[in-house]
C-alpha atoms as a PDB file:
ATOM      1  CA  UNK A   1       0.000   0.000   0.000  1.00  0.00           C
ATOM      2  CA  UNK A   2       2.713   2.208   0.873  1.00  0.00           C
ATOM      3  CA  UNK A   3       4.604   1.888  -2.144  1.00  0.00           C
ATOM      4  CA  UNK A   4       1.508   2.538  -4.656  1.00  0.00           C
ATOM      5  CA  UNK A   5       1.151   5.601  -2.359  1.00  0.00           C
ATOM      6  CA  UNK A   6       4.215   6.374  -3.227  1.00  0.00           C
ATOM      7  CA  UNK A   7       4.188   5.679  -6.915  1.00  0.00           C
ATOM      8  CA  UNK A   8       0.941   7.619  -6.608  1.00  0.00           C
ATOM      9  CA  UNK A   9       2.428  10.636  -5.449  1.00  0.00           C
ATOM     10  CA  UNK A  10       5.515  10.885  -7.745  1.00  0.00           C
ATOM     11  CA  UNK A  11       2.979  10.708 -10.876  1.00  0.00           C
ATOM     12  CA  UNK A  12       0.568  13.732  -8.973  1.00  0.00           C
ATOM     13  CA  UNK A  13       4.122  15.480  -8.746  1.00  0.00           C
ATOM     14  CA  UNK A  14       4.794  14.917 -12.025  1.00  0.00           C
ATOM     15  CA  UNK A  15       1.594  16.004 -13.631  1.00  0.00           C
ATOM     16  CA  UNK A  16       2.212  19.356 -11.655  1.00  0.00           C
ATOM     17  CA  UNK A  17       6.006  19.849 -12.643  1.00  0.00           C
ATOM     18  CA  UNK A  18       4.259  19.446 -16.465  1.00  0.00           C
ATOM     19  CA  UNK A  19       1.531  21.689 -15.871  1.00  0.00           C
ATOM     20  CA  UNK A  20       4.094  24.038 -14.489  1.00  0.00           C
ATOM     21  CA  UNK A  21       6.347  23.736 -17.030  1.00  0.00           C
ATOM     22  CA  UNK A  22       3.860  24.320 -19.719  1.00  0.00           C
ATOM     23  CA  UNK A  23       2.345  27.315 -17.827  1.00  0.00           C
ATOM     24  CA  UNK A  24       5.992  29.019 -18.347  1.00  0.00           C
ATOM     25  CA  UNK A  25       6.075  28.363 -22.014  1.00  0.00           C
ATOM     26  CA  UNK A  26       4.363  31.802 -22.547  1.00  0.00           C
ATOM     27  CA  UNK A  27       5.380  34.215 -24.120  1.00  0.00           C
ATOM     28  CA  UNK A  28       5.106  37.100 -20.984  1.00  0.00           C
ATOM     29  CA  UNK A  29       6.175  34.195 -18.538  1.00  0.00           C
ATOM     30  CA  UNK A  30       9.304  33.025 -20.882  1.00  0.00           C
ATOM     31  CA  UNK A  31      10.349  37.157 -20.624  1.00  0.00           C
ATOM     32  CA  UNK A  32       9.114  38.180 -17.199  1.00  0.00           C
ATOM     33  CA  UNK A  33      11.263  34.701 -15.616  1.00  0.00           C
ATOM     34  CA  UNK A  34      14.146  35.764 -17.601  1.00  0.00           C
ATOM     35  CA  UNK A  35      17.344  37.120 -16.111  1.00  0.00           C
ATOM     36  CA  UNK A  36      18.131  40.870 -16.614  1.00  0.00           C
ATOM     37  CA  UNK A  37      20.826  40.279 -18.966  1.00  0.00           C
ATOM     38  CA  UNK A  38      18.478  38.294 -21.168  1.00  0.00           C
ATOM     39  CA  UNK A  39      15.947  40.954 -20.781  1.00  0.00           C
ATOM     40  CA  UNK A  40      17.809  43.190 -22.189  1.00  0.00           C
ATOM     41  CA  UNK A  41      18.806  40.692 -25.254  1.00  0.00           C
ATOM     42  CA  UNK A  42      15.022  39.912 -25.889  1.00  0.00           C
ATOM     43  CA  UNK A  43      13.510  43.999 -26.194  1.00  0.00           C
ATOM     44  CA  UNK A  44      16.651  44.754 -28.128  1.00  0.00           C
ATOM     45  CA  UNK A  45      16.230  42.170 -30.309  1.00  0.00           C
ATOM     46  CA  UNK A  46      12.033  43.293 -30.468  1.00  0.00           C
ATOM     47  CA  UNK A  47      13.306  47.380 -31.088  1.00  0.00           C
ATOM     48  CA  UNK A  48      15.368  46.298 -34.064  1.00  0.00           C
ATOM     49  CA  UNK A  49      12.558  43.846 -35.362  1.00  0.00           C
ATOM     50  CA  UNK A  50      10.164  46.963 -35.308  1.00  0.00           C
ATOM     51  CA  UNK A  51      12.294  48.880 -36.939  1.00  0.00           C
ATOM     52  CA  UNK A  52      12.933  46.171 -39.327  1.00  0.00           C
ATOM     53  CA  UNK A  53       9.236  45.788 -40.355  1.00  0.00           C
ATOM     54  CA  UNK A  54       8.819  50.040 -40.456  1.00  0.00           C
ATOM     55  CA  UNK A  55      12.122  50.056 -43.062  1.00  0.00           C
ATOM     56  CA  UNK A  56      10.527  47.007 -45.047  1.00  0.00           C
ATOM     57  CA  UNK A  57       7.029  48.688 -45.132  1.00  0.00           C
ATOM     58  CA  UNK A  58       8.719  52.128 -46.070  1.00  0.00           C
ATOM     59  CA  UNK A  59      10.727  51.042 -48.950  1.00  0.00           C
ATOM     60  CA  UNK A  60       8.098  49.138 -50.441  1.00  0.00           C
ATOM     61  CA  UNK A  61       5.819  51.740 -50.470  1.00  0.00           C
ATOM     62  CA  UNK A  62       8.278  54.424 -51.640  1.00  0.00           C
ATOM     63  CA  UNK A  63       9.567  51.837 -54.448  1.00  0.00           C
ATOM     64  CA  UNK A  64       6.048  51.729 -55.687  1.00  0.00           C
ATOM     65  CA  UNK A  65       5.088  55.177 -55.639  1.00  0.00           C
ATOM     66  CA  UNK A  66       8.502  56.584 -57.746  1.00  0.00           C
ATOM     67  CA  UNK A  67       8.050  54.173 -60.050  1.00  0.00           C
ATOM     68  CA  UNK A  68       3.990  54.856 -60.538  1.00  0.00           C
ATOM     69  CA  UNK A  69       5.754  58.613 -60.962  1.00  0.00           C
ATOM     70  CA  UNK A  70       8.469  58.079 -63.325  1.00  0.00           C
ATOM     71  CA  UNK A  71       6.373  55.609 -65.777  1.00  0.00           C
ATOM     72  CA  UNK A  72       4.200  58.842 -65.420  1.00  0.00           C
ATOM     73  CA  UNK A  73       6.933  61.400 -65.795  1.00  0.00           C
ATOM     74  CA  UNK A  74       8.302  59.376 -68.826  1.00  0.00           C
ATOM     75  CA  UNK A  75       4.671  59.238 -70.945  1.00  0.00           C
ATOM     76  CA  UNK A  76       4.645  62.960 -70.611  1.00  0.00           C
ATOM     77  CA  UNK A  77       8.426  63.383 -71.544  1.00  0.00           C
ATOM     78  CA  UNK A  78       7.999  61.344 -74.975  1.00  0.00           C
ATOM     79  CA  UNK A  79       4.591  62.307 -75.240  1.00  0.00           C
ATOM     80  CA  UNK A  80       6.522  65.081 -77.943  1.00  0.00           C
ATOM     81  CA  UNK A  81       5.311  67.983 -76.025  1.00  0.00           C
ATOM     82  CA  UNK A  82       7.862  71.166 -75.774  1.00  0.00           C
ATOM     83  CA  UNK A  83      10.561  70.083 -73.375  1.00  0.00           C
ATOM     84  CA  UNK A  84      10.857  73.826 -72.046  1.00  0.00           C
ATOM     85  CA  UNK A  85       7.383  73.488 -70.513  1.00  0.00           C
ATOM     86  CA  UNK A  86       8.196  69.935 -68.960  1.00  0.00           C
ATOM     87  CA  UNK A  87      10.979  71.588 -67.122  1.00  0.00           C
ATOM     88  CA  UNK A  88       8.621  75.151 -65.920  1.00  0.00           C
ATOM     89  CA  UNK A  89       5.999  71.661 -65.378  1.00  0.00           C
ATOM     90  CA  UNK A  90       8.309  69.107 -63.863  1.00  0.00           C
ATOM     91  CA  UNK A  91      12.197  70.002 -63.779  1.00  0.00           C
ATOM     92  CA  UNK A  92      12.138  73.101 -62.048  1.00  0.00           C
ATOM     93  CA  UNK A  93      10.714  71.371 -58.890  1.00  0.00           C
ATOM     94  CA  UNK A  94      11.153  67.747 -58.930  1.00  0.00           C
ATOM     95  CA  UNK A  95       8.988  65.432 -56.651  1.00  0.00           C
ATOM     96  CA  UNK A  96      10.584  62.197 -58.071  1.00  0.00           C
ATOM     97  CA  UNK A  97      13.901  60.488 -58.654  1.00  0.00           C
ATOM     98  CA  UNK A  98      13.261  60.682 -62.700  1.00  0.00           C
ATOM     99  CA  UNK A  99      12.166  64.303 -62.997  1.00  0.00           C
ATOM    100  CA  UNK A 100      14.715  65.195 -60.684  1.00  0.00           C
ATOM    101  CA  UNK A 101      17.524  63.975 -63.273  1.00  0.00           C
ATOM    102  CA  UNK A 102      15.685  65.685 -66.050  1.00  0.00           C
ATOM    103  CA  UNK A 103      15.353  69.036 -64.058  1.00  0.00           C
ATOM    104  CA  UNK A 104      18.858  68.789 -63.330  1.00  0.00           C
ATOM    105  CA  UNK A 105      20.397  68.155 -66.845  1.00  0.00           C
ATOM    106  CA  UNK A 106      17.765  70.239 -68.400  1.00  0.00           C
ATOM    107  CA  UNK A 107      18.767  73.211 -66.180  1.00  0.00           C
ATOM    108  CA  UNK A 108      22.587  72.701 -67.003  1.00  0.00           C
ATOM    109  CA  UNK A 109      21.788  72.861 -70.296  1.00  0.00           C
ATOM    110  CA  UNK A 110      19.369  76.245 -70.386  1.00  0.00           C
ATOM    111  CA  UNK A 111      22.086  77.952 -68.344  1.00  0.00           C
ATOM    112  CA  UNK A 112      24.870  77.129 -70.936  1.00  0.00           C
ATOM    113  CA  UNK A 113      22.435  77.865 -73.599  1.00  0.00           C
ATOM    114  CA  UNK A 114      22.015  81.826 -72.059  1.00  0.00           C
ATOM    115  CA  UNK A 115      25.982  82.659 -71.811  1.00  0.00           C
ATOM    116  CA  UNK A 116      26.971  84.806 -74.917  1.00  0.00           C
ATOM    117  CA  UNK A 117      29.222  83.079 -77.553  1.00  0.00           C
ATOM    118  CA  UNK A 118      28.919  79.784 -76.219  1.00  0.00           C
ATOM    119  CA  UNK A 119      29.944  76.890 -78.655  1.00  0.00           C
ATOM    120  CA  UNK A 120      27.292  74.179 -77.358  1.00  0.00           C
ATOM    121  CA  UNK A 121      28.856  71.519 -79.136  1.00  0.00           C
ATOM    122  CA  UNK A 122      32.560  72.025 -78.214  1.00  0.00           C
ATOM    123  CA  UNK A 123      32.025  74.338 -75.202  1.00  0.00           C
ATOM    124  CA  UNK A 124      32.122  71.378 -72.375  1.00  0.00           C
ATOM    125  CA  UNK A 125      28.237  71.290 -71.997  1.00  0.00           C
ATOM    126  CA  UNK A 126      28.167  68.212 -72.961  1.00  0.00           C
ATOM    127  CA  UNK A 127      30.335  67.095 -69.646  1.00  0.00           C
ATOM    128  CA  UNK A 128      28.680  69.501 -67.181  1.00  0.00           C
ATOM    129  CA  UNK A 129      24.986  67.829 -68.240  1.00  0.00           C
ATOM    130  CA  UNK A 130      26.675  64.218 -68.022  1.00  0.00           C
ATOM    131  CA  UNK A 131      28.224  65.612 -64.566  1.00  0.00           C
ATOM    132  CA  UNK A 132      24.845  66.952 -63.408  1.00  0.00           C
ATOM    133  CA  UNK A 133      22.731  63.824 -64.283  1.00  0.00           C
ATOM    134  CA  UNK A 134      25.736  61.754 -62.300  1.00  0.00           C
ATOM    135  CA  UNK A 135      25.659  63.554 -59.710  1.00  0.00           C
ATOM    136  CA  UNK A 136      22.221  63.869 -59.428  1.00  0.00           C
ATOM    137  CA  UNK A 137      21.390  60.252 -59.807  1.00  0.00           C
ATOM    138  CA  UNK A 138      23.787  59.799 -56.938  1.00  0.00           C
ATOM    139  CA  UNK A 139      21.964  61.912 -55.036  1.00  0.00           C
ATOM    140  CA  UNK A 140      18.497  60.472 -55.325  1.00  0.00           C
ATOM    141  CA  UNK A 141      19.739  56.878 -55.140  1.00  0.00           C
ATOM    142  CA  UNK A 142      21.660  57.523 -51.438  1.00  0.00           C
ATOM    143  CA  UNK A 143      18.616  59.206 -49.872  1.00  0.00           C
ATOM    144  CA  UNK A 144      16.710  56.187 -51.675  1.00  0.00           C
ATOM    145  CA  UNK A 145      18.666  53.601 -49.600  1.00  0.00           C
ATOM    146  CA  UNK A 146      18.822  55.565 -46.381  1.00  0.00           C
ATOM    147  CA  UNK A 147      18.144  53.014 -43.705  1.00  0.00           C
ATOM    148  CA  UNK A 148      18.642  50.172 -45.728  1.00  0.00           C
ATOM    149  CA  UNK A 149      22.300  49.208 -44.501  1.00  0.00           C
ATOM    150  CA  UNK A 150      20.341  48.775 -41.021  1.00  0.00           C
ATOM    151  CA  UNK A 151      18.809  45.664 -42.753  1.00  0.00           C
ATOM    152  CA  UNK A 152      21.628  44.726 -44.017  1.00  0.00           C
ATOM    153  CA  UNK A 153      23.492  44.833 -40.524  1.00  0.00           C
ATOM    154  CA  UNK A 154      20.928  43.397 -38.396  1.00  0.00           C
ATOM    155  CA  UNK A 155      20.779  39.998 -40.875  1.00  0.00           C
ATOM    156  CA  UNK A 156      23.818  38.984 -39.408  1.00  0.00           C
ATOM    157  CA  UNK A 157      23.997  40.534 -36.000  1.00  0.00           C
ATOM    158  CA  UNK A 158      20.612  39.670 -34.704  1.00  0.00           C
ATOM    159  CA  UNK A 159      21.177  35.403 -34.714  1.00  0.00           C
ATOM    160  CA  UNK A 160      24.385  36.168 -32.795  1.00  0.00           C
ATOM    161  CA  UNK A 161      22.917  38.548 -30.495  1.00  0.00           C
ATOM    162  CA  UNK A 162      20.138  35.916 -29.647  1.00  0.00           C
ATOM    163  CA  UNK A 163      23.173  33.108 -29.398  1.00  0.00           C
ATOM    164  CA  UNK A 164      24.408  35.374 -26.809  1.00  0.00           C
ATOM    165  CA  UNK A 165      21.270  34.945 -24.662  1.00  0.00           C
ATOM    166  CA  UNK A 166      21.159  31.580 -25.546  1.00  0.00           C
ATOM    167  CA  UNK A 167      24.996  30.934 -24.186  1.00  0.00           C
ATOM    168  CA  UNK A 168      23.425  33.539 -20.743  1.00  0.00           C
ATOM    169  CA  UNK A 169      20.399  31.600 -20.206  1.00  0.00           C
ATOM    170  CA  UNK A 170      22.656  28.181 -19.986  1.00  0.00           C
ATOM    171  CA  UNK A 171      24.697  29.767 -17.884  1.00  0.00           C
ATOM    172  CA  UNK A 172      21.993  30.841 -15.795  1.00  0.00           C
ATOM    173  CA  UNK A 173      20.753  27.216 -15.604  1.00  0.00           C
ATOM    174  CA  UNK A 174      24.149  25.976 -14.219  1.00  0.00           C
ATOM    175  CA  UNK A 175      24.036  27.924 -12.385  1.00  0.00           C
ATOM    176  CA  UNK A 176      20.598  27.203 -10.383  1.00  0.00           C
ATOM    177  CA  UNK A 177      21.735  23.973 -11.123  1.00  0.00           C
ATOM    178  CA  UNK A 178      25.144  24.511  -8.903  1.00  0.00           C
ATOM    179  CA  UNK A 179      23.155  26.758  -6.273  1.00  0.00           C
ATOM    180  CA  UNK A 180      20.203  24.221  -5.524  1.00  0.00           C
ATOM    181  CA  UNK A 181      22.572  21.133  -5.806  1.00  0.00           C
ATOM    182  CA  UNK A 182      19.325  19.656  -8.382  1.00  0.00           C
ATOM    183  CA  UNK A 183      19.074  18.525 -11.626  1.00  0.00           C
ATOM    184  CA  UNK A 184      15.368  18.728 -11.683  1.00  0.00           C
ATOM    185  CA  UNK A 185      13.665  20.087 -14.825  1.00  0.00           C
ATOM    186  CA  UNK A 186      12.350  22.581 -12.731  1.00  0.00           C
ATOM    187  CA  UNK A 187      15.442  24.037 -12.159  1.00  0.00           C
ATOM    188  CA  UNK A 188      16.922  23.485 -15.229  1.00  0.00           C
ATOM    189  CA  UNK A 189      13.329  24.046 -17.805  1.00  0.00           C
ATOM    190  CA  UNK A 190      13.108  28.059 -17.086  1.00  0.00           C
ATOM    191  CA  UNK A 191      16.793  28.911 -18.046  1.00  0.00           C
ATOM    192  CA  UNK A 192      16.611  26.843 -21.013  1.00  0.00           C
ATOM    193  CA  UNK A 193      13.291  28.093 -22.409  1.00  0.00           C
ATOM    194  CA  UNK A 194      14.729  31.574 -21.806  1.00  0.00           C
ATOM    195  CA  UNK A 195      17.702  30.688 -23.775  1.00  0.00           C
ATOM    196  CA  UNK A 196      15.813  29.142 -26.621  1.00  0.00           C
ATOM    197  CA  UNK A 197      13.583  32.073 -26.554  1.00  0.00           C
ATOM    198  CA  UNK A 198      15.989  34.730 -27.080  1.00  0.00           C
ATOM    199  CA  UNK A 199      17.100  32.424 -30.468  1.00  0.00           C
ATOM    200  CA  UNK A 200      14.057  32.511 -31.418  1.00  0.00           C
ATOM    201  CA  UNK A 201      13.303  36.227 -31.348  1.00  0.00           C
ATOM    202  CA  UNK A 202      17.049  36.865 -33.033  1.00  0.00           C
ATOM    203  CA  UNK A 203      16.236  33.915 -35.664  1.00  0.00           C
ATOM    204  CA  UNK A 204      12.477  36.251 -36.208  1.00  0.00           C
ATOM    205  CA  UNK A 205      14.375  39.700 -36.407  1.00  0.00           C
ATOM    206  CA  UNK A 206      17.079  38.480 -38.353  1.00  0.00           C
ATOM    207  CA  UNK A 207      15.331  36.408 -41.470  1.00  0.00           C
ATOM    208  CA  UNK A 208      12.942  39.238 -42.277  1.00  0.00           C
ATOM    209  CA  UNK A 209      16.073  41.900 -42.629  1.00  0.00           C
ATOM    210  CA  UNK A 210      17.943  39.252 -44.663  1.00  0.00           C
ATOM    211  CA  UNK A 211      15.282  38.616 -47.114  1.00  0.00           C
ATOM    212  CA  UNK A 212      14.086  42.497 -47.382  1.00  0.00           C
ATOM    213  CA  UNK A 213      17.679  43.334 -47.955  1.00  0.00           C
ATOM    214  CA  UNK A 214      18.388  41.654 -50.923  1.00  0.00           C
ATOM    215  CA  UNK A 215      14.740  42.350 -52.450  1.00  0.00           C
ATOM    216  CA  UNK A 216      14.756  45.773 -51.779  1.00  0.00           C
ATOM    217  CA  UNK A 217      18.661  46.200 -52.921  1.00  0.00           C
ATOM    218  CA  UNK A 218      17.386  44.443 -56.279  1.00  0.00           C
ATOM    219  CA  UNK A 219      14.415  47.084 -56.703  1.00  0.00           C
ATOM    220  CA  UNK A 220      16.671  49.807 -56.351  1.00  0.00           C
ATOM    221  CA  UNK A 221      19.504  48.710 -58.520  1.00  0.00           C
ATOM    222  CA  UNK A 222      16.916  48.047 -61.232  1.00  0.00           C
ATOM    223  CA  UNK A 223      15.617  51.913 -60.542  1.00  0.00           C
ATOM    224  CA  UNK A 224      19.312  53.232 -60.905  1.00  0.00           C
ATOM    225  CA  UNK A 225      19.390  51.320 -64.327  1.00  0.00           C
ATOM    226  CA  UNK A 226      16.058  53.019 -65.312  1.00  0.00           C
ATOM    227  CA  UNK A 227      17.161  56.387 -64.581  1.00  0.00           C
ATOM    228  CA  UNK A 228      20.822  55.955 -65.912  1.00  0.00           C
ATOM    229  CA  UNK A 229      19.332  54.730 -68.741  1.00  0.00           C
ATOM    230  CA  UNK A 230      16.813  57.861 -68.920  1.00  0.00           C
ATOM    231  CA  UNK A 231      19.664  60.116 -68.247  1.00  0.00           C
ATOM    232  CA  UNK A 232      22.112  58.717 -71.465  1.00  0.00           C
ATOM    233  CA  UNK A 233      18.485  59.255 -73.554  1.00  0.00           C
ATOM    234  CA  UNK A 234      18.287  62.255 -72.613  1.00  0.00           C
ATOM    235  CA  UNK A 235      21.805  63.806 -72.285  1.00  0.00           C
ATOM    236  CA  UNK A 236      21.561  62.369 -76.344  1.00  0.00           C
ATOM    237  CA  UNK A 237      18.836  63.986 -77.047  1.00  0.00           C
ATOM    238  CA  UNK A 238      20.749  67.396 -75.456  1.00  0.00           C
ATOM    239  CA  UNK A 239      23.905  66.919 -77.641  1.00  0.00           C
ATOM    240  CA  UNK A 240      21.514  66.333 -80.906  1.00  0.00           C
ATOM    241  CA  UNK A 241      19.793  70.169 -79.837  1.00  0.00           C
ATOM    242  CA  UNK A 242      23.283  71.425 -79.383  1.00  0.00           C
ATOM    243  CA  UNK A 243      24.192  70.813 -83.110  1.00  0.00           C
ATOM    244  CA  UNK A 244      21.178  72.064 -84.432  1.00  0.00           C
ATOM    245  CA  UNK A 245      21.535  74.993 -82.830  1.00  0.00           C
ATOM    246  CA  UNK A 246      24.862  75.767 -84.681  1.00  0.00           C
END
């Protein structure tokens, strides 16, 4: 009798150490039973994943909307019209990447075009529009991929910053371990889950900015192309107006 007493009470005490152990697999419990050090792991590791998503979001929107405007800016430039009104229209204040590289090597160009004497062909306007659309492409394209090299550091950072509360949250378990002179998994279970939850939360920061990264480098790379291309067109189209003129 005494033993199936026994036996009975080990299972009851098992049943509980489960129901406890599942109880801490929350969420709120796996952070609020946490050491301080991994505390500090797991909302860093949140702070960069919400400023992951708000960088993703951003870029993707503003990818879409300059090219919605250039495909629009672009109809209206070989639509034939007078290219003096596109600039008073478009170039002279720019709201988008494309008419922003028109503006600039159509003003280069009008400028040139007012100085007494000038030999258009022979004269170096030809360079100073090629400089202008350079730089100017430059331009747009860095304040394009402002923020981006945070996605592309926190790909690789965030898995080892997680590792690092992994490696704490061991440690932490040891030492319970050491201090309570048990290897129960009640000792042991909280550490662990801590340590496997900081992982995970590096792992779920870190595969988002990887993937983002490399989609939203491609989009912008193929924009560059578009308005490099738009800017040789055009800076052609310059030179072709400089001849005729003399």
């Amino acid at each position: 009798m005494q033993r199936q007493e026994a036996l009975l009470d080990r299972a009851v005490d098992a049943a509980n150490l489960g129901v406890s152990a599942a109880g801490d697999l929350s969420v709120w419990a796996l952070f609020m039973h946490a050491s301080l050090v991994v505390k500090i792991v797991m909302l860093g590791l949140l702070v960069c994943s919400v400023m992951v998503w708000a960088i993703i979001l951003d870029k993707f929107i503003t990818l879409r909307r300059i090219n919605r405007e250039a495909t629009g800016f672009e109809d209206r430039f070989w639509s034939g019209g007078s290219l003096d009104d596109l600039y008073e229209s478009d170039g002279a204040k720019p709201t988008n990447p494309m008419s922003a590289v028109f503006g600039a090597a159509m003003g280069e160009w009008r400028r040139s075009a007012r100085i007494p004497g000038v030999d258009l062909v022979r004269g170096g306007v030809k360079e100073r529009v090629d400089r202008a659309i350079g730089i100017t492409i430059t331009r747009e394209m860095d304040r394009l991929r402002r923020w981006v090299i945070f996605l592309a550091t926190v790909a690789p950072v965030a898995p080892f910053v997680g590792l690092f509360g992994t490696v704490w949250g061991i440690m932490h378990s040891f030492s319970s371990i050491a201090a309570e002179h048990n290897t129960n998994l009640s000792v042991v279970a909280p550490g662990i889950s801590e340590a496997l939850f900081a992982t995970a939360i590096g792992l779920i920061t870190a595969i988002p900015a990887y993937v983002a990264y490399n989609v939203i480098s491609n989009s912008m790379d193929l924009f560059q192309d578009r308005l490099e291309g738009f800017g040789t067109e055009f800076a052609a189209i310059l030179s072709r107006q400089s001849e005729e003129r003399t």
